[in-house]
Structure formats: C-alpha cells, structure tokens
PDB file of N, CA and C in Angstrom:
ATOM      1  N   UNK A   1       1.647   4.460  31.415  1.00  0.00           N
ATOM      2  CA  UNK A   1       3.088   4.311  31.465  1.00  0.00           C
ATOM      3  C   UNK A   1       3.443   2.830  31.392  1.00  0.00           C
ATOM      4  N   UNK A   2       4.387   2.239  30.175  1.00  0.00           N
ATOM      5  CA  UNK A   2       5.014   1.095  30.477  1.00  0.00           C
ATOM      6  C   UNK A   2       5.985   0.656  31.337  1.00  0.00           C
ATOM      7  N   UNK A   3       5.738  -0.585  32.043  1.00  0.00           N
ATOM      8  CA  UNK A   3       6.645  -0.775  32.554  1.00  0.00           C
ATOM      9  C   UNK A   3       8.100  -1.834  31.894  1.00  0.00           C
ATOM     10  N   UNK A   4       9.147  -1.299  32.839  1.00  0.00           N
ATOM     11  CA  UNK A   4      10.373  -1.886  32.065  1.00  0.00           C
ATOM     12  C   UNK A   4      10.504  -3.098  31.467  1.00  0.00           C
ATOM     13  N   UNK A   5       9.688  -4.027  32.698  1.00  0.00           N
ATOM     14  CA  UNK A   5       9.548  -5.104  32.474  1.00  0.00           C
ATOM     15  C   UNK A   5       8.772  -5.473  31.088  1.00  0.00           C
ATOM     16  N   UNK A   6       7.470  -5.023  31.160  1.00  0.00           N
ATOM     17  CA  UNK A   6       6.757  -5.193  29.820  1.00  0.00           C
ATOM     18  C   UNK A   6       7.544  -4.614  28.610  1.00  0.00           C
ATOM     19  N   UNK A   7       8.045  -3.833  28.122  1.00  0.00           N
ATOM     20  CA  UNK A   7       8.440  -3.328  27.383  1.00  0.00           C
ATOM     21  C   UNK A   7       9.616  -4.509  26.461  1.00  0.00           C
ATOM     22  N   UNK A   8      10.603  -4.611  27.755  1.00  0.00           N
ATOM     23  CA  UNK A   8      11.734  -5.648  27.045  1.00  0.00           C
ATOM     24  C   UNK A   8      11.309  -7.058  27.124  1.00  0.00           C
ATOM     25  N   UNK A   9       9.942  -7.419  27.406  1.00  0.00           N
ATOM     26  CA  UNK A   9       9.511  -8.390  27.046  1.00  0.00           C
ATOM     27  C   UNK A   9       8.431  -8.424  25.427  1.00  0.00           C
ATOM     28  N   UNK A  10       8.117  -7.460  25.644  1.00  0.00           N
ATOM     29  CA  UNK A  10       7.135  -7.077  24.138  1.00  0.00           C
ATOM     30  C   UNK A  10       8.627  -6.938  22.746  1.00  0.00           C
ATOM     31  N   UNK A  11       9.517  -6.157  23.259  1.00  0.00           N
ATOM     32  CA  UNK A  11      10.376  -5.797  22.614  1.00  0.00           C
ATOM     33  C   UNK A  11      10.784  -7.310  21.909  1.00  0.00           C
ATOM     34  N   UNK A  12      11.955  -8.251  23.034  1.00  0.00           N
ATOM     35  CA  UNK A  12      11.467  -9.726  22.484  1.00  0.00           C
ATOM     36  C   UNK A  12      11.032 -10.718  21.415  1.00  0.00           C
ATOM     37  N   UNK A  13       9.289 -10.086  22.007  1.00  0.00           N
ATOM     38  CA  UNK A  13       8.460 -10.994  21.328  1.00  0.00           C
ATOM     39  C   UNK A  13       8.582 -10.322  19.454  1.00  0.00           C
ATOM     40  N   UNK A  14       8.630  -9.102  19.841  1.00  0.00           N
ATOM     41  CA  UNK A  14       8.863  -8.367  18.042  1.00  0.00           C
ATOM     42  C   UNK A  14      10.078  -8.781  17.468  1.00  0.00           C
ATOM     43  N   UNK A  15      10.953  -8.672  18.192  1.00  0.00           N
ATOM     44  CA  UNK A  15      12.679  -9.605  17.266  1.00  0.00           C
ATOM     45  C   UNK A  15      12.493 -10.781  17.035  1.00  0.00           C
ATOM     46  N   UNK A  16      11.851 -12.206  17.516  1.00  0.00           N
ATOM     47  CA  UNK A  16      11.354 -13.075  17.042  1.00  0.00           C
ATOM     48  C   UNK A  16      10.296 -12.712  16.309  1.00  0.00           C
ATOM     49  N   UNK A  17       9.229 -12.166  15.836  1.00  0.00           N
ATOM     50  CA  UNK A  17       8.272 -12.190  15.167  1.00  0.00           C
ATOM     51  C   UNK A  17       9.392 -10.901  14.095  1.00  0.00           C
ATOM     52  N   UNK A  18      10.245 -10.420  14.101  1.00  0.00           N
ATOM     53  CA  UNK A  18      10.920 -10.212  12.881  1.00  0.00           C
ATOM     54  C   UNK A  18      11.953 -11.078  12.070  1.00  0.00           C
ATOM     55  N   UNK A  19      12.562 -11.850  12.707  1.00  0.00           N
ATOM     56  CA  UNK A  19      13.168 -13.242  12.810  1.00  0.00           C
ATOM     57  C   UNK A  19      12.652 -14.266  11.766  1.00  0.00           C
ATOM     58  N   UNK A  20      11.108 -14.637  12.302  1.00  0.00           N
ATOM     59  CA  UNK A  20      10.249 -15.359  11.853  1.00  0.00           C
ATOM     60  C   UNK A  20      10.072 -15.207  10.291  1.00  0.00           C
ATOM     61  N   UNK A  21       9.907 -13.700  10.083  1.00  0.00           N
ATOM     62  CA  UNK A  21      10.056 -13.160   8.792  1.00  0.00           C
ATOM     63  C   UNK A  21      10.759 -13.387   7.759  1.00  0.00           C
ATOM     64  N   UNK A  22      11.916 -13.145   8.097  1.00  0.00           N
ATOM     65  CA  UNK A  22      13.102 -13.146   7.775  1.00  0.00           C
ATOM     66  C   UNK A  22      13.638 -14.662   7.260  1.00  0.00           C
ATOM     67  N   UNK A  23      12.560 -15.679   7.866  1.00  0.00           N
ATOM     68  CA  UNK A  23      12.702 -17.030   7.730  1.00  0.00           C
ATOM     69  C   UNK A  23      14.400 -17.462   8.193  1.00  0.00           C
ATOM     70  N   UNK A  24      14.642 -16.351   9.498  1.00  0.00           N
ATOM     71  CA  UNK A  24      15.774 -17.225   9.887  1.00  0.00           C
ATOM     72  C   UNK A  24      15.931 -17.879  11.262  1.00  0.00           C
ATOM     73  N   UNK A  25      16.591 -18.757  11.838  1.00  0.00           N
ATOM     74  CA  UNK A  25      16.610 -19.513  12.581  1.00  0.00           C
ATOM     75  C   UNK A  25      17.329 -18.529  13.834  1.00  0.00           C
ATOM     76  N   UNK A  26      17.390 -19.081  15.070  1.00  0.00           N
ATOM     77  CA  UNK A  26      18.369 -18.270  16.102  1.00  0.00           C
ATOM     78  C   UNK A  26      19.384 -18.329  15.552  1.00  0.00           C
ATOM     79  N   UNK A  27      20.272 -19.460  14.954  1.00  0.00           N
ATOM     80  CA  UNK A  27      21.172 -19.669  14.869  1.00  0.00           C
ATOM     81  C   UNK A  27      21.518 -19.048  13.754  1.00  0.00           C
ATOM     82  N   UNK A  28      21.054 -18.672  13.052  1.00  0.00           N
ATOM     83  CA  UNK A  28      21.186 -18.021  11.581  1.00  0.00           C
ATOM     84  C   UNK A  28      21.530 -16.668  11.671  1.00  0.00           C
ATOM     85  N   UNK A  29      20.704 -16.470  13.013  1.00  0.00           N
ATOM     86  CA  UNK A  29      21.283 -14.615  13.364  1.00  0.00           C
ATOM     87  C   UNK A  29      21.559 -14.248  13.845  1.00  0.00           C
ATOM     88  N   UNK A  30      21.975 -15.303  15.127  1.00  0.00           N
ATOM     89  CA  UNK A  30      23.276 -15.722  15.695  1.00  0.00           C
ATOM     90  C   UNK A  30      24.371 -15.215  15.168  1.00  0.00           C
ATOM     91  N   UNK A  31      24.566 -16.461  14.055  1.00  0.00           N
ATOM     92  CA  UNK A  31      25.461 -16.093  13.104  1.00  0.00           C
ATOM     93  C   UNK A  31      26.117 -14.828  12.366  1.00  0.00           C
ATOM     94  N   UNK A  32      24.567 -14.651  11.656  1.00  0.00           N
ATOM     95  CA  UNK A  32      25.139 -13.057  10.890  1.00  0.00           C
ATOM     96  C   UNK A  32      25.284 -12.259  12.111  1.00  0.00           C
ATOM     97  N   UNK A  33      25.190 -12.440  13.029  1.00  0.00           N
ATOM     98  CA  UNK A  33      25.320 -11.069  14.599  1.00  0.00           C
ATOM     99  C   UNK A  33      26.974 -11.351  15.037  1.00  0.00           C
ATOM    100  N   UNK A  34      27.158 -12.273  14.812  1.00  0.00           N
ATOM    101  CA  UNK A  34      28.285 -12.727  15.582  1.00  0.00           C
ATOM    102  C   UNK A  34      28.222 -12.548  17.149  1.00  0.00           C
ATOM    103  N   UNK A  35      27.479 -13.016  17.220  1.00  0.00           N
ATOM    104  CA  UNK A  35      26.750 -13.458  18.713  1.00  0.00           C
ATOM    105  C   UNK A  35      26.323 -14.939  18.980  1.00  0.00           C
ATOM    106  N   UNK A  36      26.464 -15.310  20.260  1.00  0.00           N
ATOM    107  CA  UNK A  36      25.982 -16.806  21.066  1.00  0.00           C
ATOM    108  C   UNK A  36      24.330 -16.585  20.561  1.00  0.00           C
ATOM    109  N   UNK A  37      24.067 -17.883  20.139  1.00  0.00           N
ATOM    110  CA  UNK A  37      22.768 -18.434  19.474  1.00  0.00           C
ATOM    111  C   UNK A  37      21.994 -17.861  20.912  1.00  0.00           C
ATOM    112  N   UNK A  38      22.394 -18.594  21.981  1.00  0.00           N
ATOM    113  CA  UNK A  38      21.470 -18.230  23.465  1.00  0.00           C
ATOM    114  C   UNK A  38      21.683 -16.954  23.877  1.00  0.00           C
ATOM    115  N   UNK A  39      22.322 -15.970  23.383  1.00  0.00           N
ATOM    116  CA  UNK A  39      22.100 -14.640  23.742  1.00  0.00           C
ATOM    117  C   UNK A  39      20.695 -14.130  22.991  1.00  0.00           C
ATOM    118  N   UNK A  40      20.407 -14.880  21.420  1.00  0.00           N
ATOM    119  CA  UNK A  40      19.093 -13.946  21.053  1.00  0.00           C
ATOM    120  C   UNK A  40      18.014 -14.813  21.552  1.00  0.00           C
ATOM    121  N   UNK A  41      18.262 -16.120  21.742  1.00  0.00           N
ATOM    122  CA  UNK A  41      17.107 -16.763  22.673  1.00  0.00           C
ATOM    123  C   UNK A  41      16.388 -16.177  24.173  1.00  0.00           C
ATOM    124  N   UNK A  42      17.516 -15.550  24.562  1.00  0.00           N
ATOM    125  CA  UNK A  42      17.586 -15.029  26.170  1.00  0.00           C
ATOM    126  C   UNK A  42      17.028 -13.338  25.643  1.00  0.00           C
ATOM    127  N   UNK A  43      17.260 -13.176  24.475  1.00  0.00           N
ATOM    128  CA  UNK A  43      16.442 -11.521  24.349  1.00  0.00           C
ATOM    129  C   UNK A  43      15.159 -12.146  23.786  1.00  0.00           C
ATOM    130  N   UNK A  44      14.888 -12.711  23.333  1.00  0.00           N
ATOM    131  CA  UNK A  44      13.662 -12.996  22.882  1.00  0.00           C
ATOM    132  C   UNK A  44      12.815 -13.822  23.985  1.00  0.00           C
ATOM    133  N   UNK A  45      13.185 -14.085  25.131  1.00  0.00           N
ATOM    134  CA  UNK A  45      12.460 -14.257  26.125  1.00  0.00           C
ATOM    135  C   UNK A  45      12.120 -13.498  27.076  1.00  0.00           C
ATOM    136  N   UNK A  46      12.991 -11.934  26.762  1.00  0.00           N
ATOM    137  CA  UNK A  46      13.238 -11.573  27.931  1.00  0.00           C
ATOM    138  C   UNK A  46      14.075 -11.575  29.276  1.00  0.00           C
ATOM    139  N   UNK A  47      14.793 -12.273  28.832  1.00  0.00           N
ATOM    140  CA  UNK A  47      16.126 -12.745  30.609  1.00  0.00           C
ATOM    141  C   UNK A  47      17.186 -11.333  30.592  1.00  0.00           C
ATOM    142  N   UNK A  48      17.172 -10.578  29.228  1.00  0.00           N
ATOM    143  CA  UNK A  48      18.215 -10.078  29.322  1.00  0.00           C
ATOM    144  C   UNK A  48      17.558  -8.865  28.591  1.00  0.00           C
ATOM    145  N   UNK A  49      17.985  -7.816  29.032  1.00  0.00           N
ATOM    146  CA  UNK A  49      17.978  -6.687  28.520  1.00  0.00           C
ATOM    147  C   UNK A  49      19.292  -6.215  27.089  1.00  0.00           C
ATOM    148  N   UNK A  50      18.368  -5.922  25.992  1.00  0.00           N
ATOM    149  CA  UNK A  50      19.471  -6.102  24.638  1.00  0.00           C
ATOM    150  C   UNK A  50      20.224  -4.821  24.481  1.00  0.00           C
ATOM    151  N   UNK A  51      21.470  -4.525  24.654  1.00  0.00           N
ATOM    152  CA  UNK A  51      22.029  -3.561  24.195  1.00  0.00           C
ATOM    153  C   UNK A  51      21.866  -2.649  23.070  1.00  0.00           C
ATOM    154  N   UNK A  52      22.662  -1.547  22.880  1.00  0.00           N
ATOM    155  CA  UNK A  52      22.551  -0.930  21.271  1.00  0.00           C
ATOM    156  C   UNK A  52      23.073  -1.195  20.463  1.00  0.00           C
ATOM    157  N   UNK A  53      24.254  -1.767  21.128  1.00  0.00           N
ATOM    158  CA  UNK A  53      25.341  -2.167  19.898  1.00  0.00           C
ATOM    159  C   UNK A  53      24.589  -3.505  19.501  1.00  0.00           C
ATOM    160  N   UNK A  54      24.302  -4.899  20.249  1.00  0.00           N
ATOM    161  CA  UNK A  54      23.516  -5.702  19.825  1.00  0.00           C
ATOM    162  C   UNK A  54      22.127  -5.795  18.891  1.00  0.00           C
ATOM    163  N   UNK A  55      21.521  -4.340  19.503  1.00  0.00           N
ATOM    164  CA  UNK A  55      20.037  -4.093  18.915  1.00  0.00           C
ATOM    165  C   UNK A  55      20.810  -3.884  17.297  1.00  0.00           C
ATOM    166  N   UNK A  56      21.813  -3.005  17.130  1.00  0.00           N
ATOM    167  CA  UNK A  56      22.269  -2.428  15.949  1.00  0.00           C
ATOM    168  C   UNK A  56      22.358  -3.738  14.996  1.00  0.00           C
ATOM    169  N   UNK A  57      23.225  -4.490  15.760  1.00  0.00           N
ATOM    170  CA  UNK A  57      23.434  -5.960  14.903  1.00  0.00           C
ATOM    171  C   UNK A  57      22.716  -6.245  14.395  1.00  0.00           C
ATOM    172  N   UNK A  58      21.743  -6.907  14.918  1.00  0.00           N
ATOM    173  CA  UNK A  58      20.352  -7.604  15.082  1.00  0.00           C
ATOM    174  C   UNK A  58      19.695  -6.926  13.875  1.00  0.00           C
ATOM    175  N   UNK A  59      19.411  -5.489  13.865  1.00  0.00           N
ATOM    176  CA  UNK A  59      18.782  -4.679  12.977  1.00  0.00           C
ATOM    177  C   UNK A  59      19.401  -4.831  11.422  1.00  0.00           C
ATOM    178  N   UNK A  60      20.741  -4.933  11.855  1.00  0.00           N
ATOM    179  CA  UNK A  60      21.624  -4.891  10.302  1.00  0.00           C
ATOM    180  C   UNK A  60      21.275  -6.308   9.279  1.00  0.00           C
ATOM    181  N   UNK A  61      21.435  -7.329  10.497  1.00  0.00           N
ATOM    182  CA  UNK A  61      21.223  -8.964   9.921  1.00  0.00           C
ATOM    183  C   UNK A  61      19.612  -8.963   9.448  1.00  0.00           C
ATOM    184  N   UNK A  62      18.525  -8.397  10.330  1.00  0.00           N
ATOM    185  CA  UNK A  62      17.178  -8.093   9.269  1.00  0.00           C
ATOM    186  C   UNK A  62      16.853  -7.563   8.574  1.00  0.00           C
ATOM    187  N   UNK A  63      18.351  -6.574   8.446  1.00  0.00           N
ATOM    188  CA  UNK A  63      18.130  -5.610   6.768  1.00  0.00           C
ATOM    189  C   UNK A  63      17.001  -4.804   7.046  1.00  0.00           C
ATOM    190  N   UNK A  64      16.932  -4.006   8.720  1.00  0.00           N
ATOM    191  CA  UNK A  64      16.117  -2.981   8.900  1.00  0.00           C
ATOM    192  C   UNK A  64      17.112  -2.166  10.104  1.00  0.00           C
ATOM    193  N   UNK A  65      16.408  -0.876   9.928  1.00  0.00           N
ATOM    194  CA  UNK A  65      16.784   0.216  10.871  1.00  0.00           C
ATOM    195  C   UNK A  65      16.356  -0.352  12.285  1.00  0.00           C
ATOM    196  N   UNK A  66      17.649   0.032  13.300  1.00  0.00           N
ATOM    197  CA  UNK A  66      17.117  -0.117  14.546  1.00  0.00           C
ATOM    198  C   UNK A  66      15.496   0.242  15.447  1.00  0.00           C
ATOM    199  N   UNK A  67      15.724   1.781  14.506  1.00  0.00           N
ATOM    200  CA  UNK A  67      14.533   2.329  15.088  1.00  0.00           C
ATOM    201  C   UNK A  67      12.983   1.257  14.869  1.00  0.00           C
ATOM    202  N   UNK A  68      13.244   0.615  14.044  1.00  0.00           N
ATOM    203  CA  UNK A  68      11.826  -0.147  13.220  1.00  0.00           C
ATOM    204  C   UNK A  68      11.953  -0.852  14.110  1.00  0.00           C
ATOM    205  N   UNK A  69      12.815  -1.996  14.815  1.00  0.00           N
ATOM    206  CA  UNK A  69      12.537  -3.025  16.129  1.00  0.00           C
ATOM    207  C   UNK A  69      12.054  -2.136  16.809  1.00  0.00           C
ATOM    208  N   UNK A  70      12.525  -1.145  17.320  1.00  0.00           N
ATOM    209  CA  UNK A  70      11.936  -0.354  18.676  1.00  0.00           C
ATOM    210  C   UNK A  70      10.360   0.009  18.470  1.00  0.00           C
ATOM    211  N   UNK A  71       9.682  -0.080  16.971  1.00  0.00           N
ATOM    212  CA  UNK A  71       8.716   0.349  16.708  1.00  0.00           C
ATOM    213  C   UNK A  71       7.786  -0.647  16.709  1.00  0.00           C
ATOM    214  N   UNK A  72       7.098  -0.860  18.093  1.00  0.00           N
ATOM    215  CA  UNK A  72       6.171  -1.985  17.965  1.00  0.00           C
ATOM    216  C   UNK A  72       4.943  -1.357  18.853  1.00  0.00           C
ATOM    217  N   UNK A  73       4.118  -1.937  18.905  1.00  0.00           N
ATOM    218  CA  UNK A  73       2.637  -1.995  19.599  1.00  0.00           C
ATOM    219  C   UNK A  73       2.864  -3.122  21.294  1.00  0.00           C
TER     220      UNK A  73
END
C-alpha cells in the first residue's frame, strides 16, 4: 500500500520529469496553466497536494491526458 505522502511526492517528481520533456520552464507552464509559477514548483516538490482542475491544466499545457500524469511507477 502507498502512502499519501509518497505518492504526491512521486506524482511531483513525474510532472517535472514531464515538464522537462516538453522542454518547458515552470514559468512556461505557469503560463499556459494560468497559474503562479510557485504553485507548480510547490507541486513538484510536493508542499502541496495538486487538484483536478489544476492536474487538468497541467495535462492540457503537456498536450497529454490527465490520466497519463497519474500513470507513473
């Protein structure tokens, strides 16, 4: 069983390592999110637990389905 903690920290580490991809900056998807640059810094560390409507964003600006972030190892 995972715990919560691990999970939205792994979760995180996969939106930056999709990010990375994407060759865009925080601020870049920030941007296309219309979201504070330090809100995806603070999910990609973990401080904050990411919403759906945010996850949705996030997913739209990498030009992938939500479900595919949620789909990590």
């Amino acid at each position: 069983m995972i715990l919560e903690e691990e999970y939205i920290s792994s979760l995180g580490v996969h939106i930056r390592q999709l990010r990375e991809q994407k060759n865009l900056s925080q601020q870049n998807l920030a941007d296309i999110c219309n979201i504070p640059k330090i809100t995806i810094g603070r999910i990609e560390r973990a401080e904050v637990s990411v919403t759906i409507k945010t996850l949705i964003k996030i997913a739209n600006a990498l030009e992938i389905e939500p479900k595919d972030i949620l789909n990590f190892k």
